[in-house]
Protein backbone atom coordinates (compact mmCIF):
# COMPACT_ATOMS: atom_id res chain seq x y z
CA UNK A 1 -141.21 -73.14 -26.32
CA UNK A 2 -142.98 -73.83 -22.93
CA UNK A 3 -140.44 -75.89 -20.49
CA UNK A 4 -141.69 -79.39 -19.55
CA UNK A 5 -142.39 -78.58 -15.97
CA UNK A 6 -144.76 -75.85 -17.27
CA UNK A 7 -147.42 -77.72 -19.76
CA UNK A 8 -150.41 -78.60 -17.72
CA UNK A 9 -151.09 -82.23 -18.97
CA UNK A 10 -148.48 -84.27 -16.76
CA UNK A 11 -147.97 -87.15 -19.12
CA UNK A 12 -146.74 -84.16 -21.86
CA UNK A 13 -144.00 -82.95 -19.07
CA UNK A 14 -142.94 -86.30 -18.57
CA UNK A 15 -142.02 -87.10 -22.51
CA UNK A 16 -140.79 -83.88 -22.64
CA UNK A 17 -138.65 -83.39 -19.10
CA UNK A 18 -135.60 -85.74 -20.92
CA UNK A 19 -135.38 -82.67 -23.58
CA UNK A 20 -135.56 -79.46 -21.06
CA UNK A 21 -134.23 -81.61 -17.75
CA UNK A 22 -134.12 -80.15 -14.07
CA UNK A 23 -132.33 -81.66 -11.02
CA UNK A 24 -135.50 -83.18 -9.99
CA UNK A 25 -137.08 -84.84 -12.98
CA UNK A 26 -132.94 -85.91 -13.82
CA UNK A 27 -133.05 -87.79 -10.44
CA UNK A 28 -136.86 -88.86 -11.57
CA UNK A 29 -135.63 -90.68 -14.38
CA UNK A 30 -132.64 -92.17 -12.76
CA UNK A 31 -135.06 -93.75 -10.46
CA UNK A 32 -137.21 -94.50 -13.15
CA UNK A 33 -133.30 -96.47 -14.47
CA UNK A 34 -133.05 -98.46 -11.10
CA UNK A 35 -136.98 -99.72 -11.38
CA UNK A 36 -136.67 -100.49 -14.88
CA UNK A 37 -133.38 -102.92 -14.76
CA UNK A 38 -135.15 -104.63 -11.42
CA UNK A 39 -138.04 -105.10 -13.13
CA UNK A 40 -136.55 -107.01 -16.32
CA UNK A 41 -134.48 -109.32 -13.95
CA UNK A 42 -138.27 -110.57 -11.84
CA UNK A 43 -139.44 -111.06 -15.80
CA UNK A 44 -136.71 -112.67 -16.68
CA UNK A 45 -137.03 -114.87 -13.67
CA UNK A 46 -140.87 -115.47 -14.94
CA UNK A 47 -139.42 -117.04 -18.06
CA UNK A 48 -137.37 -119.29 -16.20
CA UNK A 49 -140.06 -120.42 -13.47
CA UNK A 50 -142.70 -120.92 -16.06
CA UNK A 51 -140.78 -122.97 -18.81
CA UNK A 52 -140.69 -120.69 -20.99
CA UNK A 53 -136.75 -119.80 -21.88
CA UNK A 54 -136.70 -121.14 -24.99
CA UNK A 55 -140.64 -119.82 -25.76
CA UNK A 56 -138.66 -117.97 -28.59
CA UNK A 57 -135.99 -121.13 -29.77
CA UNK A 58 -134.29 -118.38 -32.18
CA UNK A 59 -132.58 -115.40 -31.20
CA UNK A 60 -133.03 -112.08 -32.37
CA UNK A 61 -136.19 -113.48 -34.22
CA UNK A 62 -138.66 -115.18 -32.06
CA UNK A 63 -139.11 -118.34 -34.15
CA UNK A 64 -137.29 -118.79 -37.67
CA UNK A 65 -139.37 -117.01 -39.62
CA UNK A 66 -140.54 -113.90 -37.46
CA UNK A 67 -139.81 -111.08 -35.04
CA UNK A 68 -142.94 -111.84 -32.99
CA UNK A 69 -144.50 -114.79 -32.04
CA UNK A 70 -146.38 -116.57 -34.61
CA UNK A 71 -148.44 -119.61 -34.58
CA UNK A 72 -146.07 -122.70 -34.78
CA UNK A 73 -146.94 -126.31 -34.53
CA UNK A 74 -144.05 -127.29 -32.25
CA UNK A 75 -144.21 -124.68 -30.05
CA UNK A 76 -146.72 -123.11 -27.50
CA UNK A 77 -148.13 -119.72 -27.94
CA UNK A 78 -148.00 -118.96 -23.99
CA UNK A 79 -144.28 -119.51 -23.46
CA UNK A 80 -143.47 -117.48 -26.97
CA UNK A 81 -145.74 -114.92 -25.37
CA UNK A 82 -143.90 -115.26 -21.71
CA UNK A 83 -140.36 -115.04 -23.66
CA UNK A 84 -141.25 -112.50 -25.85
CA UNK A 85 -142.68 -110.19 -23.36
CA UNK A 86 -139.33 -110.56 -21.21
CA UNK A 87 -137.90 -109.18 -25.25
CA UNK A 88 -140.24 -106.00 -24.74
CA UNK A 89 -139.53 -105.47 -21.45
CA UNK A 90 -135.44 -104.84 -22.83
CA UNK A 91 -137.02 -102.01 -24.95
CA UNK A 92 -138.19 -100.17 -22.12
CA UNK A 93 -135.43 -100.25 -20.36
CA UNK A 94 -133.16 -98.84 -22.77
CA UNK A 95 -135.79 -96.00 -23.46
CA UNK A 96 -135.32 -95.19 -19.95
CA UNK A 97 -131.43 -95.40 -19.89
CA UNK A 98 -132.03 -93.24 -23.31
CA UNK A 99 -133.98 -91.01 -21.61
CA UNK A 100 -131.18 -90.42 -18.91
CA UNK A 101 -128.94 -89.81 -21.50
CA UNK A 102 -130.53 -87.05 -22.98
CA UNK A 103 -131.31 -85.34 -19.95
CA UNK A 104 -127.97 -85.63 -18.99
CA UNK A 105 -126.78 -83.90 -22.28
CA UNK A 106 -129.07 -81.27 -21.59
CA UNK A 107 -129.28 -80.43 -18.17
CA UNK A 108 -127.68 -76.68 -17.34
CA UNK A 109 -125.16 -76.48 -15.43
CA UNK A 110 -123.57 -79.42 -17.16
CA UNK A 111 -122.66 -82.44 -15.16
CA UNK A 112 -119.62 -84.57 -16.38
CA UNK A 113 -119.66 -86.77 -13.99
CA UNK A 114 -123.46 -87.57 -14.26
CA UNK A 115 -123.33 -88.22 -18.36
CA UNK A 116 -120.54 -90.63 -17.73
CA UNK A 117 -122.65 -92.43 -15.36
CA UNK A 118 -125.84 -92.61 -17.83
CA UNK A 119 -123.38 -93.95 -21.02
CA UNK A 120 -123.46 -97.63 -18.68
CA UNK A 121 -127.23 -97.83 -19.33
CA UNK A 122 -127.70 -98.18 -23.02
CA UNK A 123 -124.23 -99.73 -23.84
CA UNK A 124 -125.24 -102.20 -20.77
CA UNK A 125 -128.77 -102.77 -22.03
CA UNK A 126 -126.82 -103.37 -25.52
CA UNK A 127 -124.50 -105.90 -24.20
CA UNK A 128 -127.32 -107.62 -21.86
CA UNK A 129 -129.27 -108.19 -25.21
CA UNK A 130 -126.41 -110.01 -26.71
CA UNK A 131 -125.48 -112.00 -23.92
CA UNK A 132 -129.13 -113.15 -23.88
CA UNK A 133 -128.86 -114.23 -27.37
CA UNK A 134 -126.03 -116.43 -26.26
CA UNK A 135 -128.66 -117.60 -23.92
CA UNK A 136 -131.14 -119.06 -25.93
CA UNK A 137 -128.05 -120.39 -28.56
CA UNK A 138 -126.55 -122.63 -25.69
CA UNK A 139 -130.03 -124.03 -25.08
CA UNK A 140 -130.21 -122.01 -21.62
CA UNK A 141 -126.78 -123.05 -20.20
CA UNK A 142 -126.60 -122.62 -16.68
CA UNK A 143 -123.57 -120.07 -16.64
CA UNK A 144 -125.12 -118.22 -19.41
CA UNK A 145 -128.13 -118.00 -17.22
CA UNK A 146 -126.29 -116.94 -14.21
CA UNK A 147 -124.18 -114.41 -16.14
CA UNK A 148 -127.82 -112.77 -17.74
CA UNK A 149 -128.62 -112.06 -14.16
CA UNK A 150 -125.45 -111.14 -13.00
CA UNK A 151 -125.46 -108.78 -15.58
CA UNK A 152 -128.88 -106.98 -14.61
CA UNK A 153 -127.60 -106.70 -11.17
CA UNK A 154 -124.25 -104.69 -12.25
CA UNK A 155 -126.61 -102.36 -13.99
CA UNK A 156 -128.43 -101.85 -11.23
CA UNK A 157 -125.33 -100.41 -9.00
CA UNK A 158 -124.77 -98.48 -11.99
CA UNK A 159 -128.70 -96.95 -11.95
CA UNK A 160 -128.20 -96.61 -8.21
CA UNK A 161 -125.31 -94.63 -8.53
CA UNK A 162 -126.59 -92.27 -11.32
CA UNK A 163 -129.53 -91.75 -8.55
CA UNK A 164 -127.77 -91.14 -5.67
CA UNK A 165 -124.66 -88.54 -7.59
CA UNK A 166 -127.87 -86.65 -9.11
CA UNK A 167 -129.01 -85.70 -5.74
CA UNK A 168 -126.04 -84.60 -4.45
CA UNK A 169 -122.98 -82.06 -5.98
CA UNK A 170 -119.60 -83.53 -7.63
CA UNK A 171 -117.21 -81.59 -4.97
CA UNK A 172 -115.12 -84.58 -2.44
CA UNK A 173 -116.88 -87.43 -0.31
CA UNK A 174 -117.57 -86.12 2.85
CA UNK A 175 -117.62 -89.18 5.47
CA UNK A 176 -120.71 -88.97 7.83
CA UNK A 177 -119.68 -92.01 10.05
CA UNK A 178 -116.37 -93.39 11.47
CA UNK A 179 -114.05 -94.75 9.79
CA UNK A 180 -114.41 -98.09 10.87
CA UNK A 181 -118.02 -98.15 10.02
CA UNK A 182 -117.80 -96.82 6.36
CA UNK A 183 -115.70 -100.22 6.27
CA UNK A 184 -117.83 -102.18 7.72
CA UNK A 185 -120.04 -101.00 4.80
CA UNK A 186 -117.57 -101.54 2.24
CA UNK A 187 -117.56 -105.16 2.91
CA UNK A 188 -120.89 -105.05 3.29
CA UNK A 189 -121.12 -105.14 -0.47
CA UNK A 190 -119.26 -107.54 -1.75
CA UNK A 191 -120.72 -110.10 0.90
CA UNK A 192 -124.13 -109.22 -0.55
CA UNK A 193 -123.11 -109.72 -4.58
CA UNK A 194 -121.16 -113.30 -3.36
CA UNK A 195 -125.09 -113.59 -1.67
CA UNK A 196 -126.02 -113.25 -5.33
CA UNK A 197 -123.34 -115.58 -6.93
CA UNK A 198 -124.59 -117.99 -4.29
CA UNK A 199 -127.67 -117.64 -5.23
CA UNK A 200 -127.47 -118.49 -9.34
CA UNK A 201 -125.45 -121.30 -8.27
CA UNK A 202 -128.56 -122.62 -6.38
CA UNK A 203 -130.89 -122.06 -9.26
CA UNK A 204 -128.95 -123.68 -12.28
CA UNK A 205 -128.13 -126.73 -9.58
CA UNK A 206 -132.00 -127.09 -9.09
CA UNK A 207 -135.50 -127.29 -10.95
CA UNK A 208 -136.84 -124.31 -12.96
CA UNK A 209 -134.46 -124.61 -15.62
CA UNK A 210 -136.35 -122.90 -17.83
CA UNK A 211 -137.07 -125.89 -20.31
CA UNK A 212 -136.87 -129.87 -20.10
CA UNK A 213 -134.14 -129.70 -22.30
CA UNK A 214 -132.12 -126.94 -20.30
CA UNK A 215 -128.75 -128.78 -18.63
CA UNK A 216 -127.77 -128.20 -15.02
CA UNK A 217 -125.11 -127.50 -12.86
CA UNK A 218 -123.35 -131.08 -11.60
CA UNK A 219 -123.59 -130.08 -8.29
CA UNK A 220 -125.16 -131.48 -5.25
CA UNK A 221 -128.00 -129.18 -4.56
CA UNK A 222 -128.18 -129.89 -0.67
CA UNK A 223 -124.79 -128.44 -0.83
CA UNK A 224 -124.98 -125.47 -2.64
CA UNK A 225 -127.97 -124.73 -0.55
CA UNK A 226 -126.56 -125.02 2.33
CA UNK A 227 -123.93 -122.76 1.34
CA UNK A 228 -125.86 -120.38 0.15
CA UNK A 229 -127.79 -120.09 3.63
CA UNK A 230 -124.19 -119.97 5.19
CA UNK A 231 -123.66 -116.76 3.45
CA UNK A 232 -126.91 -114.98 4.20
CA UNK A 233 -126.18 -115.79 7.56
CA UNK A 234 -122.62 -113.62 7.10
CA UNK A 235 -124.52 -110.64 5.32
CA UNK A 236 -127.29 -110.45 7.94
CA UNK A 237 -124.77 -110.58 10.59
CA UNK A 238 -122.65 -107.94 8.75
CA UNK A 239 -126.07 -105.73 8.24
CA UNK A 240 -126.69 -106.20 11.98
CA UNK A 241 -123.25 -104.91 12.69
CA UNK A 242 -123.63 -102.10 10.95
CA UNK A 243 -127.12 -100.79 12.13
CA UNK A 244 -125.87 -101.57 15.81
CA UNK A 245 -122.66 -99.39 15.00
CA UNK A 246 -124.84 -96.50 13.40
CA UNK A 247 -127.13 -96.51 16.22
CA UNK A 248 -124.81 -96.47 19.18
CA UNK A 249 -122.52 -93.99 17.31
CA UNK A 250 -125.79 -91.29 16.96
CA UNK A 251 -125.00 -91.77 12.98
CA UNK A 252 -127.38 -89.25 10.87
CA UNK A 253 -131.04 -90.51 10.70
CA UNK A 254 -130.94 -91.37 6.96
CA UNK A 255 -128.00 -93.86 7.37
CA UNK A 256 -129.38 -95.60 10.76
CA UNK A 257 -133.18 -95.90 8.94
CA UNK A 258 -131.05 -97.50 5.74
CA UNK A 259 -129.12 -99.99 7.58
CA UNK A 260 -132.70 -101.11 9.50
CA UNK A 261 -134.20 -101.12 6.14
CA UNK A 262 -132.01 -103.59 4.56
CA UNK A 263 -131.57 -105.68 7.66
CA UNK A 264 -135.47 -106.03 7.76
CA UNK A 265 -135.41 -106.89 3.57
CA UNK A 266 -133.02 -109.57 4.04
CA UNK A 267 -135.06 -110.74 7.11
CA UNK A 268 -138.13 -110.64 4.97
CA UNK A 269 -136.21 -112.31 2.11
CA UNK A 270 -135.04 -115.18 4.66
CA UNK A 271 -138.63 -116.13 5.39
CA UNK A 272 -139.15 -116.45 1.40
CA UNK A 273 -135.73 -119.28 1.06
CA UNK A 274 -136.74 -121.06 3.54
CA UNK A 275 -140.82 -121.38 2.61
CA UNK A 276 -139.57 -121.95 -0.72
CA UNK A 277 -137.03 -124.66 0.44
CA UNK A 278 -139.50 -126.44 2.70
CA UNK A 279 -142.98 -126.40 0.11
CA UNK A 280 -140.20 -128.21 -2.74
CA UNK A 281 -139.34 -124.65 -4.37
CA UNK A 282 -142.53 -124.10 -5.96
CA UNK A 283 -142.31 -121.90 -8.94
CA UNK A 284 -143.87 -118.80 -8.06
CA UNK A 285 -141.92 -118.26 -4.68
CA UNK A 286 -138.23 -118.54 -7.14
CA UNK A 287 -140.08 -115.20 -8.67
CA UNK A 288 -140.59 -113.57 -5.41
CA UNK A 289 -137.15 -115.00 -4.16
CA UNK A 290 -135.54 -113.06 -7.56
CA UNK A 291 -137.46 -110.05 -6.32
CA UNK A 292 -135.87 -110.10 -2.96
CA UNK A 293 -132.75 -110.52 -3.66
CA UNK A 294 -132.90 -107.57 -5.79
CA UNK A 295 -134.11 -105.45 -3.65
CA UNK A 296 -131.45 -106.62 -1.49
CA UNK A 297 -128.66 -105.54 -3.73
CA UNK A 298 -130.48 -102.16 -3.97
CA UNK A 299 -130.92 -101.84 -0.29
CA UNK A 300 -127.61 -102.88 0.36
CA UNK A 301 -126.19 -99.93 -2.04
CA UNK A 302 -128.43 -97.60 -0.02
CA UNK A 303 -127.00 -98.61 3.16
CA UNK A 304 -123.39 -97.84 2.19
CA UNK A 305 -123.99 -94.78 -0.20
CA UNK A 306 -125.77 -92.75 3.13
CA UNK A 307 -122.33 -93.33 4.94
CA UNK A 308 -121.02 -90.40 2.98
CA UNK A 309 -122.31 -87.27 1.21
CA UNK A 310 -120.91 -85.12 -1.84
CA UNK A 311 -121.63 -81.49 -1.76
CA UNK A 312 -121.50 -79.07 -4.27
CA UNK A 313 -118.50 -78.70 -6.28
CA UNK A 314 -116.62 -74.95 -4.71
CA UNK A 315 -116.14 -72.65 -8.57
CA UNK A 316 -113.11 -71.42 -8.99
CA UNK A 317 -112.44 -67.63 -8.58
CA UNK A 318 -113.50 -65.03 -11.63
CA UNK A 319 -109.92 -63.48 -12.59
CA UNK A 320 -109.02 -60.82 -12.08
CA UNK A 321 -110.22 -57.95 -14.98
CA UNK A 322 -106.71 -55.85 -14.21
CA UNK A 323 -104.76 -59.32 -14.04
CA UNK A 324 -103.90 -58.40 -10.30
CA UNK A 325 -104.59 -61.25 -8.07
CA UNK A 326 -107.60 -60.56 -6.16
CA UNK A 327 -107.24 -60.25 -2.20
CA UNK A 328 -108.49 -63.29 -0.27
């Protein structure tokens, strides 16, 4: 049988590079992984942003008497669509997590330590469908909500870490920057994610609930906001640190141009909050503001994973075949 890399149409080597796997089409797919669980948390954010969370008011059918959207006379056909398509858009990402799961199983030499990493996808995608049941059964709760996203994001870090072990080895870390600045980085990360549990709070305090009939946070929303801003103003500081460190330190290339990436994504992302705060948080900049602070997160796990590289894994010694220890 002809390997995938060798067949001539490329859409054939790409449903057939999960089954005969090399390095690159491994780190292809985890790639593929890291797109895949971004993209469901901007559709999910389109159900939200155009009322359509409880499009489908039944959970795992869409309404109580089918699978897939069906004319009903108390509900609209465009938010069943808008919900159901955010349904689909689970299926492809557990084909891709599938599809890193078989490649891992078959790629030669074996990697342990890269089919560990791929069993987070589909049992992930498994428990994110679940939780997203319990969604739409608490009428879009606002800590359900928060925890759907939450969710997504975790899986991303996973997906990101799947990417960046399959293009390096499995022997030790090997540091790349001072010490100081690798922990810079390391707080770095958990600055961004409370960034992100800022964030949700913001949301399910203010509009875009998803439906009329979701419930709210009881918060003050001026407050939360204001919070929120507080903390992007720690990260950004924190990413500022860290490119100025990497740059006056003569840190490798790949590590100074990730630190300037992310600084100039939460820059970027900045300009969307505060359009979106002073137009009265119109609905389609909440999309793009989900979409930045994804790519945030993802940016952010860039930065800190080029502090450090793994190379390849040293193999132990052949024995000896007279059982005599062989000279060194």
């Amino acid at each position: 049988m002809k390997q995938s890399t060798a067949h001539p149409n490329r859409l054939v080597r790409l449903l057939l590079s999960p089954w005969h796997p090399t390095a690159e089409s491994f780190s292809g797919w985890a790639l593929a992984s890291v797109v895949a669980n971004a993209g469901i948390t901007v559709s999910g954010a389109a159900v939200r942003v155009t009322g359509s969370g409880l499009g489908c008011p039944t959970w795992p059918r869409c309404t109580p008497d089918s699978f897939v959207p069906v004319a009903h006379p108390e509900l609209s056909m465009a938010t069943m669509l808008v919900e159901f398509g955010n349904r689909l858009v689970t299926f492809l990402v557990l084909a891709v997590g599938f599809a890193c799961l078989v490649s891992a199983l078959r790629l030669r030499p074996a990697r342990r330590s890269l089919l560990l990493l791929t069993l987070f996808q589909p049992l992930g995608v498994v428990a994110q469908a679940l939780w997203g049941g319990l969604v739409v059964r608490t009428m879009l709760n606002p800590f359900t909500v928060s925890v759907h996203f939450l969710l997504s994001i975790g899986l991303v870090a996973a997906c990101w870490t799947l990417y960046r072990r399959s293009r390096e080895g499995d022997g030790p870390v090997r540091p790349l920057v001072h010490r100081d600045i690798r922990r810079l980085g390391h707080v770095l990360v958990p600055a961004v994610f409370a960034l992100l549990l800022a964030g949700v709070t913001a949301t399910g305090t203010g509009p875009h609930s998803g439906d009329e009939l979701a419930s709210r946070f009881d918060l003050d929303i001026e407050s939360v906001v204001r919070l929120h801003a507080d903390v992007a103003y720690l990260v950004v500081g924190l990413t500022f640190a860290l490119a100025f460190a990497l740059r006056v330190t003569g840190a490798p290339r790949e590590a100074r141009r990730a630190a300037l990436a992310l600084l100039g994504v939460e820059l970027l992302q900045g300009v969307i909050g505060y359009t979106q705060y002073f137009l009265a948080v119109p609905a389609f900049l909440v999309g793009v503001h989900v979409l930045g602070a994804t790519l945030v997160w993802i940016f952010a796990l860039r930065a800190v994973t080029a502090l450090r590289v793994r190379e390849a894994a040293e193999e132990a010694p052949a024995p000896s075949p007279t059982g005599v220890p062989a000279a060194v």
